[in-house]
Protein backbone atom coordinates (compact mmCIF):
# COMPACT_ATOMS: atom_id res chain seq x y z
CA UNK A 1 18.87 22.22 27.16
CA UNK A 2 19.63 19.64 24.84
CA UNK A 3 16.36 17.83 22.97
CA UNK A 4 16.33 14.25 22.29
CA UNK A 5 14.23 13.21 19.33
CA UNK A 6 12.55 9.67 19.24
CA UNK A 7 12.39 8.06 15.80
CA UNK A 8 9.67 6.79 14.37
CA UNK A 9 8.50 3.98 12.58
CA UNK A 10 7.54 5.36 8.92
CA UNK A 11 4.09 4.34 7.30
CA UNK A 12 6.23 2.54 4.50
CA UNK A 13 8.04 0.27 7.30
CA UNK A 14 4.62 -1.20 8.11
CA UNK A 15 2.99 -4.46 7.27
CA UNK A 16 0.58 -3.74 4.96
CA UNK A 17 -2.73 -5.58 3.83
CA UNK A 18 -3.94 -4.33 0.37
CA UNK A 19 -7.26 -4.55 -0.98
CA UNK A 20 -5.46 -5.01 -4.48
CA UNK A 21 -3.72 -7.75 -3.47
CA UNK A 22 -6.64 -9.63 -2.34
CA UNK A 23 -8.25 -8.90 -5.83
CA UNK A 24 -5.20 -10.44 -7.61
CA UNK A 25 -5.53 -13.61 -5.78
CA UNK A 26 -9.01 -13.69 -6.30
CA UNK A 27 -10.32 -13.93 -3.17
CA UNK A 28 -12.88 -11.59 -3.91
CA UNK A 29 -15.10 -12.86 -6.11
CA UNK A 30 -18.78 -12.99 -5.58
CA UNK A 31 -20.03 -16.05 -3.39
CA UNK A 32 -16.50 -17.43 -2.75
CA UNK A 33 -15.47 -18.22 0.77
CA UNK A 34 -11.69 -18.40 1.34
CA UNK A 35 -10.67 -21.03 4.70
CA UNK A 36 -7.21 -21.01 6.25
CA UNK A 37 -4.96 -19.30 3.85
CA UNK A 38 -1.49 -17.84 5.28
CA UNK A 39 0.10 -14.33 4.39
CA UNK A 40 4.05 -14.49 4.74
CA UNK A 41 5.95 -10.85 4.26
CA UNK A 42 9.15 -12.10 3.90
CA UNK A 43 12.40 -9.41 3.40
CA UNK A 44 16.19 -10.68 1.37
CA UNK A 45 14.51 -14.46 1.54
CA UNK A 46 13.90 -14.00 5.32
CA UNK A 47 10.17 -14.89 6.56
CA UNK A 48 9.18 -11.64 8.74
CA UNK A 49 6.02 -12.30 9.61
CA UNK A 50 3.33 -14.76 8.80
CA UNK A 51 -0.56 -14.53 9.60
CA UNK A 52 -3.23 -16.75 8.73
CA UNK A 53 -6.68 -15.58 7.14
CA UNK A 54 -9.82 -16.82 6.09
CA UNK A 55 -12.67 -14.60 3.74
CA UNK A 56 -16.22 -15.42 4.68
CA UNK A 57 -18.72 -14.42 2.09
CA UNK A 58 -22.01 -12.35 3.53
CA UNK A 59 -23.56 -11.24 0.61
CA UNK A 60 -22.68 -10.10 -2.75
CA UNK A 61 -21.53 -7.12 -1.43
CA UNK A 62 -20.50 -7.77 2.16
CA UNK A 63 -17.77 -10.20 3.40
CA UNK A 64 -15.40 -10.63 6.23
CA UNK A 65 -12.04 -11.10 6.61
CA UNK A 66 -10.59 -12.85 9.70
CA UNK A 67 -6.85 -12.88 10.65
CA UNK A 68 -5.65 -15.32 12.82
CA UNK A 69 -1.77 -14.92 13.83
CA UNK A 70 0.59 -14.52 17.43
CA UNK A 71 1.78 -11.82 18.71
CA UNK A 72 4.12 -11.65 21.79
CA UNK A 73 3.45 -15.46 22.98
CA UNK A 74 -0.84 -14.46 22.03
CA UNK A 75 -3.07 -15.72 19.79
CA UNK A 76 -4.43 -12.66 18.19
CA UNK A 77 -7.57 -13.26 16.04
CA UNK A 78 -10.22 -10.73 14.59
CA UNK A 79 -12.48 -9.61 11.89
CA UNK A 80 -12.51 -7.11 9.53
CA UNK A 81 -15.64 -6.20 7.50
CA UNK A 82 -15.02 -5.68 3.77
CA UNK A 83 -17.57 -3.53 1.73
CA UNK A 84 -18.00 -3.63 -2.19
CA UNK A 85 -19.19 -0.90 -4.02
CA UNK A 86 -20.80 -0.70 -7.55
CA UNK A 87 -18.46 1.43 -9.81
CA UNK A 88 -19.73 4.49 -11.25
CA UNK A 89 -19.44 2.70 -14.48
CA UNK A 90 -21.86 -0.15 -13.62
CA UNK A 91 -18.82 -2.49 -14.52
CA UNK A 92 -18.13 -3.83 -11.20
CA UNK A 93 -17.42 -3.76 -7.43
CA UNK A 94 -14.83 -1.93 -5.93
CA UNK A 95 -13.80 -3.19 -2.34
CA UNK A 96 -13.15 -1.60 0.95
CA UNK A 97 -11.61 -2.41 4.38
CA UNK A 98 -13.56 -1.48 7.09
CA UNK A 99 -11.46 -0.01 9.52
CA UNK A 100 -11.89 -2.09 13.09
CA UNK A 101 -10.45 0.87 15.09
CA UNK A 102 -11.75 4.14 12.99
CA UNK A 103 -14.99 2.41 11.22
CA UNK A 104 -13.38 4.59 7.96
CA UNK A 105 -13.36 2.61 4.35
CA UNK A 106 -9.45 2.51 3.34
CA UNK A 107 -8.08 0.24 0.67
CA UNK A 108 -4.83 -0.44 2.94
CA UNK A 109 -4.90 -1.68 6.20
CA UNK A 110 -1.36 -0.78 8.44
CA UNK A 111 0.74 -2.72 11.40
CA UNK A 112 3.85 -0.72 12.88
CA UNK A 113 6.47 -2.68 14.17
CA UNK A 114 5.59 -3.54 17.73
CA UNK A 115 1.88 -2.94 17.09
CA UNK A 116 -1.10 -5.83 17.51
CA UNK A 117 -3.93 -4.76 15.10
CA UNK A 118 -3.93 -4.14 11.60
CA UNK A 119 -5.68 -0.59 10.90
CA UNK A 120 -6.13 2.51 8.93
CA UNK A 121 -3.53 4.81 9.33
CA UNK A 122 -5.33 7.49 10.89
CA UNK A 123 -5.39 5.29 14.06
CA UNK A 124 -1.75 5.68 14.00
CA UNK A 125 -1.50 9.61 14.45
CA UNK A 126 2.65 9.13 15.37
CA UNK A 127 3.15 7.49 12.26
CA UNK A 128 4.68 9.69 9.38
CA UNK A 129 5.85 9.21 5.74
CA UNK A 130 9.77 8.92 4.62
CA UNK A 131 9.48 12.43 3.32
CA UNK A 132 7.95 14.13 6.43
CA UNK A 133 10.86 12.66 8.72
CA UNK A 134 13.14 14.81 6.27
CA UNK A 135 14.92 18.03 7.46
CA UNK A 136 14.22 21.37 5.69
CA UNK A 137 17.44 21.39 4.17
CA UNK A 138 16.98 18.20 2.86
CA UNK A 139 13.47 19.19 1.33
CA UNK A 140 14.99 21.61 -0.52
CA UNK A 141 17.79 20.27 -1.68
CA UNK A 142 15.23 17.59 -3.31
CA UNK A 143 12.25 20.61 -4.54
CA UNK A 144 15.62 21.98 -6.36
CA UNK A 145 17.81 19.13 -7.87
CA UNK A 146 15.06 15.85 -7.58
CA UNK A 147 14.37 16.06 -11.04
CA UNK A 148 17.48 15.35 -11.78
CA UNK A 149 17.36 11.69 -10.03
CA UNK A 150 13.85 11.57 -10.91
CA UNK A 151 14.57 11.71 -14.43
CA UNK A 152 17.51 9.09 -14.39
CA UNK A 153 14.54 6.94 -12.70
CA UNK A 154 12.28 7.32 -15.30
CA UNK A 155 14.68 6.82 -17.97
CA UNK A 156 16.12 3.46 -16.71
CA UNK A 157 12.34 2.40 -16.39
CA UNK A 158 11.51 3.59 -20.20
CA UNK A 159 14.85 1.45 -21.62
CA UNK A 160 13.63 -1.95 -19.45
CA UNK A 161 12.78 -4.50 -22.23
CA UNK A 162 9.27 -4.84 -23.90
CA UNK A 163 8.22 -1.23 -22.89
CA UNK A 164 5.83 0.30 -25.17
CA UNK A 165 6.73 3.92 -25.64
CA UNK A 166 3.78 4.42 -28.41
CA UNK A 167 0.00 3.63 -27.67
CA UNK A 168 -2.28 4.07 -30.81
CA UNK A 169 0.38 6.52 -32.74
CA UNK A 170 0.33 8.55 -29.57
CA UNK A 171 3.29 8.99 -26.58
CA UNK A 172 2.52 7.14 -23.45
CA UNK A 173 2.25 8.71 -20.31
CA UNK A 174 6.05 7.43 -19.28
CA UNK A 175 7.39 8.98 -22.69
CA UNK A 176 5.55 12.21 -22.08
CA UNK A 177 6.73 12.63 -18.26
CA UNK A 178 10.39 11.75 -19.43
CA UNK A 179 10.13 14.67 -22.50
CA UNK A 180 8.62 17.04 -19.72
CA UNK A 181 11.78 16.45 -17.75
CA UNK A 182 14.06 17.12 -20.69
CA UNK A 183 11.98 20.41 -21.59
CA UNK A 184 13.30 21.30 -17.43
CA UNK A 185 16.90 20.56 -18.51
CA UNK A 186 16.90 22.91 -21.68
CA UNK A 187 16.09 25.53 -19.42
């Protein structure tokens, strides 16, 4: 008997919507109401997929996010609640998605390829990350020589220009992780 296995779409092929990236526009400051903005992913200068959104303001710590885009020849257009939170510092609000499927705060919101709704990935159960899809074998062939590639990574990231490798007369996390992996190879 011969088994046929379907692939799936991974959690990092998704369209995402990040909480962060609101932040960074700054749609999500207190008492501001965003209208009609549009949200293109775009891939090698290629527009994917756009959808239009507007942030409507409920109180200081409740709004609501509406998209607004097509899928399949149909206008698709709900709301998603947004929740703020006061730090445990007293410094601030941190912000939430309210899942529309699973009711669950998440600070990503998911859409597989072929899906309609933009969710939490738990309401995508068939969905699975790049490293789960991997064979045993594979696994660990990585667990055994990864710090190898890992530590090329890391390297080319510490020579990039204008990166600090001292904070206050002490190493920086990078700097540390990088001497860690040399510590491995001396071994």
């Amino acid at each position: 008997m011969q088994k046929y296995f379907k692939t799936l779409s991974s959690i990092g092929e998704c369209f995402t919507l990040k909480i962060s990236t609101l932040r960074k526009w700054g749609h999500l400051k207190p008492k501001l109401d965003v209208n009609n903005r549009i949200h293109t992913w775009e891939w090698e200068g290629q527009k994917l997929v756009q959808i239009g959104y507007s942030i409507r303001s409920l109180s200081p710590t409740q709004k609501q996010l509406t998209l607004k885009y097509r899928f399949v020849d149909r206008l698709i257009k709900y709301p998603i609640d947004l929740e703020g939170i006061p730090t445990n510092l007293g410094n601030g609000i941190r912000w939430y998605f309210i899942c529309p499927a699973t009711g669950r705060r998440c600070l990503h919101l998911i859409c597989p390829p072929g899906s309609k709704y933009f969710l939490h990935r738990s309401a995508y159960p068939e969905l699975m990350y790049e490293s789960q899809k991997k064979s045993k074998s594979c696994r660990k062939l990585e667990k055994t020589y990864g710090w190898i590639f890992e530590s090329e990574r890391l390297h080319a990231e510490l020579n990039q220009n204008y990166r600090k490798r001292h904070y206050r007369g002490q190493p920086t996390p990078l700097v540390r992780k990088i001497e860690e992996l040399y510590e491995k190879v001396k071994i």
